[in-house]
PDB file of N, CA and C in Angstrom:
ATOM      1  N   UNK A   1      72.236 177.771  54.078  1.00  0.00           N
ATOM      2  CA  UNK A   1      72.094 176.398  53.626  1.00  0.00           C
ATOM      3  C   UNK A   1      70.616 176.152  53.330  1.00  0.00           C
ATOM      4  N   UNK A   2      70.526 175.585  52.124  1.00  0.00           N
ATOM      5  CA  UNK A   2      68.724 175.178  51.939  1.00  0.00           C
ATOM      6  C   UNK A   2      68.617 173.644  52.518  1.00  0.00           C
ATOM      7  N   UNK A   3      67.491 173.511  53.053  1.00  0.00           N
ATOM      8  CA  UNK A   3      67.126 172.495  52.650  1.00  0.00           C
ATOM      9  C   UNK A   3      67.537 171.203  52.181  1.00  0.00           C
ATOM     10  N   UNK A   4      67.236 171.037  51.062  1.00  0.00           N
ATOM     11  CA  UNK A   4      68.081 170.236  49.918  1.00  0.00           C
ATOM     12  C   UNK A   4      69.740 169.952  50.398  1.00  0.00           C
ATOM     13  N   UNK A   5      70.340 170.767  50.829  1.00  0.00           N
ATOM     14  CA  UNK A   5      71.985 170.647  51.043  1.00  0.00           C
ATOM     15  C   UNK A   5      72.241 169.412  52.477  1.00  0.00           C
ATOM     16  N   UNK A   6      71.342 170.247  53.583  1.00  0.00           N
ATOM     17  CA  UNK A   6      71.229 169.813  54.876  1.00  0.00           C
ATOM     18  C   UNK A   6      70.653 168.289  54.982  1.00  0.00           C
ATOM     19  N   UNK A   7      69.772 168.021  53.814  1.00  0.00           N
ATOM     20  CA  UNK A   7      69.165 166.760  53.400  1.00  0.00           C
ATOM     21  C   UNK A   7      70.851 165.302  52.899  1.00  0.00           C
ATOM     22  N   UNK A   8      71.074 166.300  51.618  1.00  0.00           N
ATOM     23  CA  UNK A   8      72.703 165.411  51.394  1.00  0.00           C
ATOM     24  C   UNK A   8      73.372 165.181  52.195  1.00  0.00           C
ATOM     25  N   UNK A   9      73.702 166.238  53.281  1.00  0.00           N
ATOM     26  CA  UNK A   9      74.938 165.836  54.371  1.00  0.00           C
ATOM     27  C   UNK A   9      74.337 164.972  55.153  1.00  0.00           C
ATOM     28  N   UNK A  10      73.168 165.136  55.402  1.00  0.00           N
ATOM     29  CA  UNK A  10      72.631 164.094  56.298  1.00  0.00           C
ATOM     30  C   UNK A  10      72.710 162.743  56.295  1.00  0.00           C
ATOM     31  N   UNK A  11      72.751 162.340  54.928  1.00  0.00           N
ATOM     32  CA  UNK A  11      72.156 161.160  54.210  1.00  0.00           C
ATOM     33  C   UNK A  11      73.436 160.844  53.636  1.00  0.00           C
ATOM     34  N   UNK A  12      74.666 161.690  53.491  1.00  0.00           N
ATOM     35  CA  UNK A  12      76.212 161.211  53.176  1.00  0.00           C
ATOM     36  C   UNK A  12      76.471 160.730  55.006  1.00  0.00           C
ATOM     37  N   UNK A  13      76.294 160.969  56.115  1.00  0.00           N
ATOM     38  CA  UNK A  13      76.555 160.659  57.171  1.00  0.00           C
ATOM     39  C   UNK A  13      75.742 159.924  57.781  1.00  0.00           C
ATOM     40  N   UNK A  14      74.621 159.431  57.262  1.00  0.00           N
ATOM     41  CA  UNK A  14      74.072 158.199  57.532  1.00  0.00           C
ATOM     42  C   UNK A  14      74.219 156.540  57.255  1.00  0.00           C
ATOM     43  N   UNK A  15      75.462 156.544  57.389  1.00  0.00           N
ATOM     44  CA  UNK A  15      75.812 155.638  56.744  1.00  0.00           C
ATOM     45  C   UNK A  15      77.186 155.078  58.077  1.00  0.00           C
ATOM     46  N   UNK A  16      77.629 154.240  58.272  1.00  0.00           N
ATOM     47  CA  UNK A  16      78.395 154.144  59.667  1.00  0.00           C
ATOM     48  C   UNK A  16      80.230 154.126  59.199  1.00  0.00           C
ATOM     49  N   UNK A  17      80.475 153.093  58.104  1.00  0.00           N
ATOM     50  CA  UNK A  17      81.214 153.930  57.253  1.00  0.00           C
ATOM     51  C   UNK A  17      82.033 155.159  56.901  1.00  0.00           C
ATOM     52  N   UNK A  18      80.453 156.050  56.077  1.00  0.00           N
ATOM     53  CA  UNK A  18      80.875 157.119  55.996  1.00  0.00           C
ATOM     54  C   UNK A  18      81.386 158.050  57.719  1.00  0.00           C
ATOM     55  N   UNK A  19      80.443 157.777  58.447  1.00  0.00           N
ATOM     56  CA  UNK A  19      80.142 158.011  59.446  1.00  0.00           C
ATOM     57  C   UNK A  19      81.791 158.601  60.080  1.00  0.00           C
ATOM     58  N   UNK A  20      82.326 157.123  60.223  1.00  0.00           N
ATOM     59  CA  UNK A  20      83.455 156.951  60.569  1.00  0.00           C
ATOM     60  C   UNK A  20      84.432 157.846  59.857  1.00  0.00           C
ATOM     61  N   UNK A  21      84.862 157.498  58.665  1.00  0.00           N
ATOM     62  CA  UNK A  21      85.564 158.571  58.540  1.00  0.00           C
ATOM     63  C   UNK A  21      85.389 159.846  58.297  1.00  0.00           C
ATOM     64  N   UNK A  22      84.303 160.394  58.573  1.00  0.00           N
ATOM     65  CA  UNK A  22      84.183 161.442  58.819  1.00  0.00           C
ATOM     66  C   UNK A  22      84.700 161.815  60.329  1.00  0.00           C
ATOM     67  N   UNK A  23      84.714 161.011  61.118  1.00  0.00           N
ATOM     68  CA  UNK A  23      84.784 161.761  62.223  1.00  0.00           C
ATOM     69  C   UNK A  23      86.065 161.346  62.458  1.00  0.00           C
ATOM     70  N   UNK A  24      86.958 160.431  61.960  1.00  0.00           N
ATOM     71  CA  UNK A  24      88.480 160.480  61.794  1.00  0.00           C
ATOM     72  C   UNK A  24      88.913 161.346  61.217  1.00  0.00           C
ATOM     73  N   UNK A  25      88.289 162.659  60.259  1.00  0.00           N
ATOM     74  CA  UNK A  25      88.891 163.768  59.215  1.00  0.00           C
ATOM     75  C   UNK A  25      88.948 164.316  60.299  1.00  0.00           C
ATOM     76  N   UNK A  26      87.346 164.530  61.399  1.00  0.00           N
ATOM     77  CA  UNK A  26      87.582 165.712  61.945  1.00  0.00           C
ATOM     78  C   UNK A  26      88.696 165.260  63.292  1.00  0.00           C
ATOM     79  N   UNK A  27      89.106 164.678  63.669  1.00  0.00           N
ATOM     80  CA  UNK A  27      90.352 164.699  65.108  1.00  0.00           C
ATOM     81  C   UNK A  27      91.354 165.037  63.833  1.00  0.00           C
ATOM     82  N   UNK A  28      91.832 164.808  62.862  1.00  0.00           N
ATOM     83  CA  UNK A  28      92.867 165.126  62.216  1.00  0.00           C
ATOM     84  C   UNK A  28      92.918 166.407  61.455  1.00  0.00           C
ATOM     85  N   UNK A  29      91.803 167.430  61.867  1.00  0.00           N
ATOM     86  CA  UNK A  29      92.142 169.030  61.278  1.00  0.00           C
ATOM     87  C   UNK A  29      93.148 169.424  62.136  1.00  0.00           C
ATOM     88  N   UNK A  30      93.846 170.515  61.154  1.00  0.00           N
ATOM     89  CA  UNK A  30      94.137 170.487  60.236  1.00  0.00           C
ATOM     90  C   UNK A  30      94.366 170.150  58.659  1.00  0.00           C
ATOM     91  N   UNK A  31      95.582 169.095  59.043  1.00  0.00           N
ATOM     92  CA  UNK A  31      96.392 168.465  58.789  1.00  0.00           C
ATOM     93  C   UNK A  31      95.838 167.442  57.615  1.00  0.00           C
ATOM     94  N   UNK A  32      94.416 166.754  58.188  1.00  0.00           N
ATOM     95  CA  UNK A  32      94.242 165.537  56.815  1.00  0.00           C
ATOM     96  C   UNK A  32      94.812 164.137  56.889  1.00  0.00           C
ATOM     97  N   UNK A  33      94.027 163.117  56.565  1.00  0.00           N
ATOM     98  CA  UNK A  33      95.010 162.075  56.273  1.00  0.00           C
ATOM     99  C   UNK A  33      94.721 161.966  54.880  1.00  0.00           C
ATOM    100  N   UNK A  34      95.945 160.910  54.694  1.00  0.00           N
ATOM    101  CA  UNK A  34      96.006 160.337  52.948  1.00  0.00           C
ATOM    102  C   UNK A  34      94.725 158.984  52.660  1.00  0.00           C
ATOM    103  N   UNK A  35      94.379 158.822  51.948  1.00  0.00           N
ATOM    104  CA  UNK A  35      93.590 157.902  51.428  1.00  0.00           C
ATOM    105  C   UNK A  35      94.293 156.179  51.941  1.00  0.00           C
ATOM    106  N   UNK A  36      95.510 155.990  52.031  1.00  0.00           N
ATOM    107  CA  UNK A  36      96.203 154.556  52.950  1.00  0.00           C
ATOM    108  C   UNK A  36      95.743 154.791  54.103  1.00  0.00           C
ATOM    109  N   UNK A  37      96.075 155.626  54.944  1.00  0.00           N
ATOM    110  CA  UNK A  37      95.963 155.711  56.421  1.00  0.00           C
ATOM    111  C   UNK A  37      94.488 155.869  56.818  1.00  0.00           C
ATOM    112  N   UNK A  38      93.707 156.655  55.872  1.00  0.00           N
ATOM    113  CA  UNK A  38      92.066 156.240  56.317  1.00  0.00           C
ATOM    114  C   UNK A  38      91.986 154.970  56.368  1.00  0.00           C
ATOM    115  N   UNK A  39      92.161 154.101  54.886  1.00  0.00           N
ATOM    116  CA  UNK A  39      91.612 152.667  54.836  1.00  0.00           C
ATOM    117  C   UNK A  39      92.648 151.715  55.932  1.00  0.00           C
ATOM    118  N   UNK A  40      94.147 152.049  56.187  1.00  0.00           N
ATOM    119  CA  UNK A  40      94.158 151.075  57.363  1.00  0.00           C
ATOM    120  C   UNK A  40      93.693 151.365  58.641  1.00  0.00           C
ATOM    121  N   UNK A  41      93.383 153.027  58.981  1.00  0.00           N
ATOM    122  CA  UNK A  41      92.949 153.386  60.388  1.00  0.00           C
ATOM    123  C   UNK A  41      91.274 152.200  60.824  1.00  0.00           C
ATOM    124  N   UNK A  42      90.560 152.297  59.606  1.00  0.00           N
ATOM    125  CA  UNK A  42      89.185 152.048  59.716  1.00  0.00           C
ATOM    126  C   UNK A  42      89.297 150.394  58.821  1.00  0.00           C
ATOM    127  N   UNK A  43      90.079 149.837  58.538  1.00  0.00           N
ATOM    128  CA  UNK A  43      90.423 148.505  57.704  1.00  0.00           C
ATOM    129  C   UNK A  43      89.043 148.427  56.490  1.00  0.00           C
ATOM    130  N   UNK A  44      89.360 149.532  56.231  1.00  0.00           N
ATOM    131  CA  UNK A  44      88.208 149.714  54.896  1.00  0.00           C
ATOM    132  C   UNK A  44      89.263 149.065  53.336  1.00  0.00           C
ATOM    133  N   UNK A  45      88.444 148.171  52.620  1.00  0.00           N
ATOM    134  CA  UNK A  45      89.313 148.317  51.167  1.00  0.00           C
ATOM    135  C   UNK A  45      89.126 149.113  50.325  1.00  0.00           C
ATOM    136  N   UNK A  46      89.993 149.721  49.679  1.00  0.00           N
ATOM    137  CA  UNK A  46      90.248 150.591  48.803  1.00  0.00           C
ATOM    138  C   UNK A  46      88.966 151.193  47.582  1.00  0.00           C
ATOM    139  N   UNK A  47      88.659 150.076  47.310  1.00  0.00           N
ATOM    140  CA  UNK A  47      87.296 150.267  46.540  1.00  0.00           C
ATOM    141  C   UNK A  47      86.069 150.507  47.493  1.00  0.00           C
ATOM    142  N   UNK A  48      85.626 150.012  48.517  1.00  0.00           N
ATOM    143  CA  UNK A  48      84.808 151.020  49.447  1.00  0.00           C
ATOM    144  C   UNK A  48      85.134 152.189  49.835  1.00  0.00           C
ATOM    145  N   UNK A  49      86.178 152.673  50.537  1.00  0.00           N
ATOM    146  CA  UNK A  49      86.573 154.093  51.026  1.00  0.00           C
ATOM    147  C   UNK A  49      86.464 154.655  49.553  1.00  0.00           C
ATOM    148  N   UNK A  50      86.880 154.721  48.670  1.00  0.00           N
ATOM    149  CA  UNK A  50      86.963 155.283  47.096  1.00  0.00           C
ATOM    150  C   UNK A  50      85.268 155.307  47.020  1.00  0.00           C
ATOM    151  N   UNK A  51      84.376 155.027  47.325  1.00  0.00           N
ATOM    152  CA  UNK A  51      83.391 154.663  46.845  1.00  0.00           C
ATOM    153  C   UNK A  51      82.317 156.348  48.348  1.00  0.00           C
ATOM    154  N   UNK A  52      82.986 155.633  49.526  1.00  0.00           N
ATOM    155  CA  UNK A  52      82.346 156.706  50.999  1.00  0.00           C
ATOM    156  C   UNK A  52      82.716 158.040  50.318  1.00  0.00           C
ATOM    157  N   UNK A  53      84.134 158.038  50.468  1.00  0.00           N
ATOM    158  CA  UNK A  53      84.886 159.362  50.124  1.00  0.00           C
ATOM    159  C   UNK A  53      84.307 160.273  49.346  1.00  0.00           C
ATOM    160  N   UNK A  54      83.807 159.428  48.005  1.00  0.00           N
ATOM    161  CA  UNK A  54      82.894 160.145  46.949  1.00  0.00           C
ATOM    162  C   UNK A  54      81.545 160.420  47.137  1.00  0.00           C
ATOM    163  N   UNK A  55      81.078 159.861  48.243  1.00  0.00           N
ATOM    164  CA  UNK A  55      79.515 160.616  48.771  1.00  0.00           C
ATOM    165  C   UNK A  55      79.508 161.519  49.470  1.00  0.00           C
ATOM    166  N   UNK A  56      80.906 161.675  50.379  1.00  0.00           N
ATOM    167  CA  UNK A  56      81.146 162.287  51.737  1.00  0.00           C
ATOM    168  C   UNK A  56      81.622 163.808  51.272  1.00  0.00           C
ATOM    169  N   UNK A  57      82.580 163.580  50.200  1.00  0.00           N
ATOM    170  CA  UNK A  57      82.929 164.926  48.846  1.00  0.00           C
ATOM    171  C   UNK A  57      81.756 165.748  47.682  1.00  0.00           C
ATOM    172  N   UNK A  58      80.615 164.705  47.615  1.00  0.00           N
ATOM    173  CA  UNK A  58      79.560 165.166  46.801  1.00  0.00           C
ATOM    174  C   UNK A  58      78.888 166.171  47.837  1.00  0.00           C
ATOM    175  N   UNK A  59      78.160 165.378  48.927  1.00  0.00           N
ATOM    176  CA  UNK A  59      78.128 166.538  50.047  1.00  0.00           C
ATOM    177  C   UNK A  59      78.526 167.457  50.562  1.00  0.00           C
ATOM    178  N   UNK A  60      79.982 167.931  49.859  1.00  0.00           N
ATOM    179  CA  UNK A  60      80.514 169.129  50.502  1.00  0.00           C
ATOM    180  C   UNK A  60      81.540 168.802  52.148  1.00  0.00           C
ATOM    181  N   UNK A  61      81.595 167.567  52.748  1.00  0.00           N
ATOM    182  CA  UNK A  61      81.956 167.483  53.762  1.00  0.00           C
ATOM    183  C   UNK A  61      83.135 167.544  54.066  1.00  0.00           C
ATOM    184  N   UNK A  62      84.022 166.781  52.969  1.00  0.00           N
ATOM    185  CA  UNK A  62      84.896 166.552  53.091  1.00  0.00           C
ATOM    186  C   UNK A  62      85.695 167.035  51.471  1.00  0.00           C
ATOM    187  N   UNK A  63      86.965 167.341  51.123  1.00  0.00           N
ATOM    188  CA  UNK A  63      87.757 168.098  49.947  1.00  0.00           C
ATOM    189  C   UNK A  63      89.265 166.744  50.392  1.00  0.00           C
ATOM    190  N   UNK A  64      89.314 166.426  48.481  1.00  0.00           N
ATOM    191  CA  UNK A  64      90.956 166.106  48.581  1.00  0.00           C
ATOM    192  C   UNK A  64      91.931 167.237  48.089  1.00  0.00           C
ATOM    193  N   UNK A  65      92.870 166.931  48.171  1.00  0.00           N
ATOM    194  CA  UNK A  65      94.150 167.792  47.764  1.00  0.00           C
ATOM    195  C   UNK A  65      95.402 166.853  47.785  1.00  0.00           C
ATOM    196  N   UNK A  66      95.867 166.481  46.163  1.00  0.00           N
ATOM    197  CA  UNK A  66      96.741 165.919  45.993  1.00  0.00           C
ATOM    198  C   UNK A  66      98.003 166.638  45.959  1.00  0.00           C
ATOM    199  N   UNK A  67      98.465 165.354  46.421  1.00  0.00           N
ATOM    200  CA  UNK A  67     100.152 165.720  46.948  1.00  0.00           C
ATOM    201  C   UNK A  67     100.902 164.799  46.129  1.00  0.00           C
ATOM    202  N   UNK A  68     101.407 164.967  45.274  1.00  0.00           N
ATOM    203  CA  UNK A  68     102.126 164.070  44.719  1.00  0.00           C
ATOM    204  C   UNK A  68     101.128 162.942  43.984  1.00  0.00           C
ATOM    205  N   UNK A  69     102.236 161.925  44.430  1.00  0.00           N
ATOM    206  CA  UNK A  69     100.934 160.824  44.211  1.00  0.00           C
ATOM    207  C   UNK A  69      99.813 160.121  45.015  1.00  0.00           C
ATOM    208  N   UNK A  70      99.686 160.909  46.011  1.00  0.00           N
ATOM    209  CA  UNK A  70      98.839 160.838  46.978  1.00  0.00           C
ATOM    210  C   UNK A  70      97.764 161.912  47.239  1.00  0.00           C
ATOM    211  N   UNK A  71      96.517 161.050  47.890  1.00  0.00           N
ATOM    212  CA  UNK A  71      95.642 162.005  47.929  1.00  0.00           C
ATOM    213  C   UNK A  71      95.100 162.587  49.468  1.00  0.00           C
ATOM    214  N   UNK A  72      95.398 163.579  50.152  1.00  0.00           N
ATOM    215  CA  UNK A  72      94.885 163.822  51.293  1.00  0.00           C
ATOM    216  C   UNK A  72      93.275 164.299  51.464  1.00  0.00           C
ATOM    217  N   UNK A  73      92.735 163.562  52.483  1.00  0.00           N
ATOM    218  CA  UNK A  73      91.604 164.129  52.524  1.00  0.00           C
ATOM    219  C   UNK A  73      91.262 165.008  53.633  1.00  0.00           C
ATOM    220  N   UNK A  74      90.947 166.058  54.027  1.00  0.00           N
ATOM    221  CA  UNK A  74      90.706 167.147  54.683  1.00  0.00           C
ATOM    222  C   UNK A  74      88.637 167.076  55.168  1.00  0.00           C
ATOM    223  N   UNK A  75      88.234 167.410  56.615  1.00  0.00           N
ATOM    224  CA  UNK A  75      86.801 167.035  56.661  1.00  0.00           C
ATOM    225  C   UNK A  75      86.856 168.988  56.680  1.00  0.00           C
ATOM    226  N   UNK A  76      85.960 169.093  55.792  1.00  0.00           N
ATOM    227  CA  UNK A  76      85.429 170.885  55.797  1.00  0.00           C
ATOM    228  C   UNK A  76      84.283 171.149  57.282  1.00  0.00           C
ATOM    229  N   UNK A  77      85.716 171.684  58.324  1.00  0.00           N
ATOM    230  CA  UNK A  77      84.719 172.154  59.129  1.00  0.00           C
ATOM    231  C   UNK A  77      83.636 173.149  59.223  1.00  0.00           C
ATOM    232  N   UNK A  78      84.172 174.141  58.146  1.00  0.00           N
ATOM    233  CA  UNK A  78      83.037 175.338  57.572  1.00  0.00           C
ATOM    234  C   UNK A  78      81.599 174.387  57.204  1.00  0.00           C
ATOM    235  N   UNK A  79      81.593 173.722  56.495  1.00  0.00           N
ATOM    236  CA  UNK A  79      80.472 172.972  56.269  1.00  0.00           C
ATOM    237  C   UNK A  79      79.798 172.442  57.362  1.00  0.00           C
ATOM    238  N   UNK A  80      80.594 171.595  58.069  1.00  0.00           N
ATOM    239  CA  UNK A  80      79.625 170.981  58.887  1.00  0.00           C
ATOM    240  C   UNK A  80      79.080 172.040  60.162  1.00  0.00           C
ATOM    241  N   UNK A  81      79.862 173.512  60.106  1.00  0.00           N
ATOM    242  CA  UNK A  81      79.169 173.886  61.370  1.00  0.00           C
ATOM    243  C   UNK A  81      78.310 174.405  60.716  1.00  0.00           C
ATOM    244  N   UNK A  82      78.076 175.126  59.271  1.00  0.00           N
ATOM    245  CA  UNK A  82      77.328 175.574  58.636  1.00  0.00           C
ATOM    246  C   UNK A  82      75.787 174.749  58.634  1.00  0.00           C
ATOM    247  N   UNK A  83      76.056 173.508  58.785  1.00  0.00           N
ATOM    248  CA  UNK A  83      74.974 172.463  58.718  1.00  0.00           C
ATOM    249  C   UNK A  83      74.478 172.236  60.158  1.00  0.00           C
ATOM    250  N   UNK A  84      75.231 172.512  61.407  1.00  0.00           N
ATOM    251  CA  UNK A  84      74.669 172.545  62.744  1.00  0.00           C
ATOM    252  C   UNK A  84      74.177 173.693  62.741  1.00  0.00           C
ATOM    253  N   UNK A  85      74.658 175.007  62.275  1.00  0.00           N
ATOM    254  CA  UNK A  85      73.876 176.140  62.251  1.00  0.00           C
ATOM    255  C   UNK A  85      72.136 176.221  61.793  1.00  0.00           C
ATOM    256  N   UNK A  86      71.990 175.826  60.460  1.00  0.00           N
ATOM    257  CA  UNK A  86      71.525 175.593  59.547  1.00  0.00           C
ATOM    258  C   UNK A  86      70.004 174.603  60.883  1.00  0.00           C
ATOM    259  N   UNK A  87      70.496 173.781  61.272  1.00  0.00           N
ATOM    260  CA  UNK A  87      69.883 172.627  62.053  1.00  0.00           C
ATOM    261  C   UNK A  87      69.084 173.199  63.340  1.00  0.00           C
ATOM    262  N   UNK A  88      70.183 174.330  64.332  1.00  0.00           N
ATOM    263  CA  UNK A  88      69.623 174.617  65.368  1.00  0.00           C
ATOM    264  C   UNK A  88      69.256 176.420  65.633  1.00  0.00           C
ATOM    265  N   UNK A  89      68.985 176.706  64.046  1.00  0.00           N
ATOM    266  CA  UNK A  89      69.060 178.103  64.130  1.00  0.00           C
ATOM    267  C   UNK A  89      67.320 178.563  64.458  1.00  0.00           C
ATOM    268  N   UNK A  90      66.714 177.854  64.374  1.00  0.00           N
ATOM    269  CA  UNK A  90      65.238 178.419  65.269  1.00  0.00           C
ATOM    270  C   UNK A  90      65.133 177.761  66.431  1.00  0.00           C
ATOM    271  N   UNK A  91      66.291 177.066  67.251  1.00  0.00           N
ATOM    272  CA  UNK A  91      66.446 176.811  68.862  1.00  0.00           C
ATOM    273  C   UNK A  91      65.442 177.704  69.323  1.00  0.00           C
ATOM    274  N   UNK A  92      64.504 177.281  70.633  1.00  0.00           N
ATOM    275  CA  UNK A  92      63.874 177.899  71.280  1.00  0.00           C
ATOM    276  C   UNK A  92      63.102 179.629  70.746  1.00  0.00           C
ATOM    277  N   UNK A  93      62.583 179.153  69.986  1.00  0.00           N
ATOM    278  CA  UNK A  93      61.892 180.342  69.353  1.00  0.00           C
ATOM    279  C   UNK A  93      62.967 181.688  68.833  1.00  0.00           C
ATOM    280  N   UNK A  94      64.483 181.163  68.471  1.00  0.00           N
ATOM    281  CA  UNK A  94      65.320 181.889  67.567  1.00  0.00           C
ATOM    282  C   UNK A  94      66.290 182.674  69.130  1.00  0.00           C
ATOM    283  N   UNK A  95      65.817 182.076  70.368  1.00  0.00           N
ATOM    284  CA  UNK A  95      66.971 182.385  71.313  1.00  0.00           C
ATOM    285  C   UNK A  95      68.073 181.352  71.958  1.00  0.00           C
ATOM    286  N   UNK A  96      68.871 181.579  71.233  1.00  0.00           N
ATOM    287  CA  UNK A  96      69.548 180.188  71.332  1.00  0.00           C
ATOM    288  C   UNK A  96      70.263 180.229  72.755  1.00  0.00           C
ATOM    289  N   UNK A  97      70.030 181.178  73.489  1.00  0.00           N
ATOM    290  CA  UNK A  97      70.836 181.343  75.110  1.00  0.00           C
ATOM    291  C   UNK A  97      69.696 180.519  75.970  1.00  0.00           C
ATOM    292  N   UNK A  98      68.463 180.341  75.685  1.00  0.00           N
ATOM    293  CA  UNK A  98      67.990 179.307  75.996  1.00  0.00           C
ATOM    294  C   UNK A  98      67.708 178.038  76.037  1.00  0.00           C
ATOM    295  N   UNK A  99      68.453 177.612  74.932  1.00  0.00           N
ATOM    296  CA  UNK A  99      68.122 176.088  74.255  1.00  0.00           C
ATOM    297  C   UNK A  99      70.077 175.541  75.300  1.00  0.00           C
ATOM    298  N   UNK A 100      70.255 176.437  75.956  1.00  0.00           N
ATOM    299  CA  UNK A 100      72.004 175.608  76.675  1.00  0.00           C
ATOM    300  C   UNK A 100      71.068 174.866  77.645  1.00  0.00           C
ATOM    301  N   UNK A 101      71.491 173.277  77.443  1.00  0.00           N
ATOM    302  CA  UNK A 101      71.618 172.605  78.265  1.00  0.00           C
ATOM    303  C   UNK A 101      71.721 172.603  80.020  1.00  0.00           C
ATOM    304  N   UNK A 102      70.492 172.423  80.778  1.00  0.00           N
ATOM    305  CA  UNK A 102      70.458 172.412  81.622  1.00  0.00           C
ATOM    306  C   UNK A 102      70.334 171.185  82.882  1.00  0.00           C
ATOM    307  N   UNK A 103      71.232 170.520  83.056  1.00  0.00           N
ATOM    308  CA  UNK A 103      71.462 169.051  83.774  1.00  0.00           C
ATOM    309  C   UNK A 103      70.377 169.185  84.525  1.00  0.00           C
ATOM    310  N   UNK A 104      70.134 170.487  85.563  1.00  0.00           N
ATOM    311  CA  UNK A 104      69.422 170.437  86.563  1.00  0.00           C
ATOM    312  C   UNK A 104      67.773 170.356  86.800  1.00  0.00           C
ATOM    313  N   UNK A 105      67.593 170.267  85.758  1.00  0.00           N
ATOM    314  CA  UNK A 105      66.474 170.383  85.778  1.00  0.00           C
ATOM    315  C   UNK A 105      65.498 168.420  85.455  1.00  0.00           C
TER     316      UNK A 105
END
């Protein structure tokens, strides 16, 4: 991931919104919801979610796949771990068995 990519996702999930359904895609991997059940889960109208969806998809985060006459949206977990990777891959001078969380201290 450059740069530049890690910058978009950032800035597609800065937003509380987007935020949100993003993190309603991800409890629903597999599987996906349809474009109704986002906007009544989160009581978004149709022309906003249409509007998130398309920043949240420019970023790579999230993919539809129509079904009929419906559109499911799916959150790309490849991406986003790609983008935590991307984020914590020089952890502790590139040893990441050190950067685990230690309460005790």
């Amino acid at each position: 991931m450059e740069n530049t990519e890690a910058v978009n996702a950032l800035a597609a999930l800065a937003q509380e919104s987007r935020l949100a359904v993003f993190r309603l895609l991800v409890r629903h991997v597999p599987t996906g919801l349809t474009v109704g059940v986002i906007g009544e889960r989160l009581d978004l109208p149709a022309p906003t979610l249409s509007f998130h969806l398309k920043t949240l998809a420019q970023a790579g985060l999230v993919r539809a796949v129509q079904e009929g006459r419906f559109v499911r949206y799916h959150a790309e977990m490849d991406r986003i771990n790609t983008l935590i990777s991307f984020l914590t891959d020089q952890c502790c001078g590139g040893n990441p068995q050190q950067c685990l969380s230690d309460k005790s201290q």
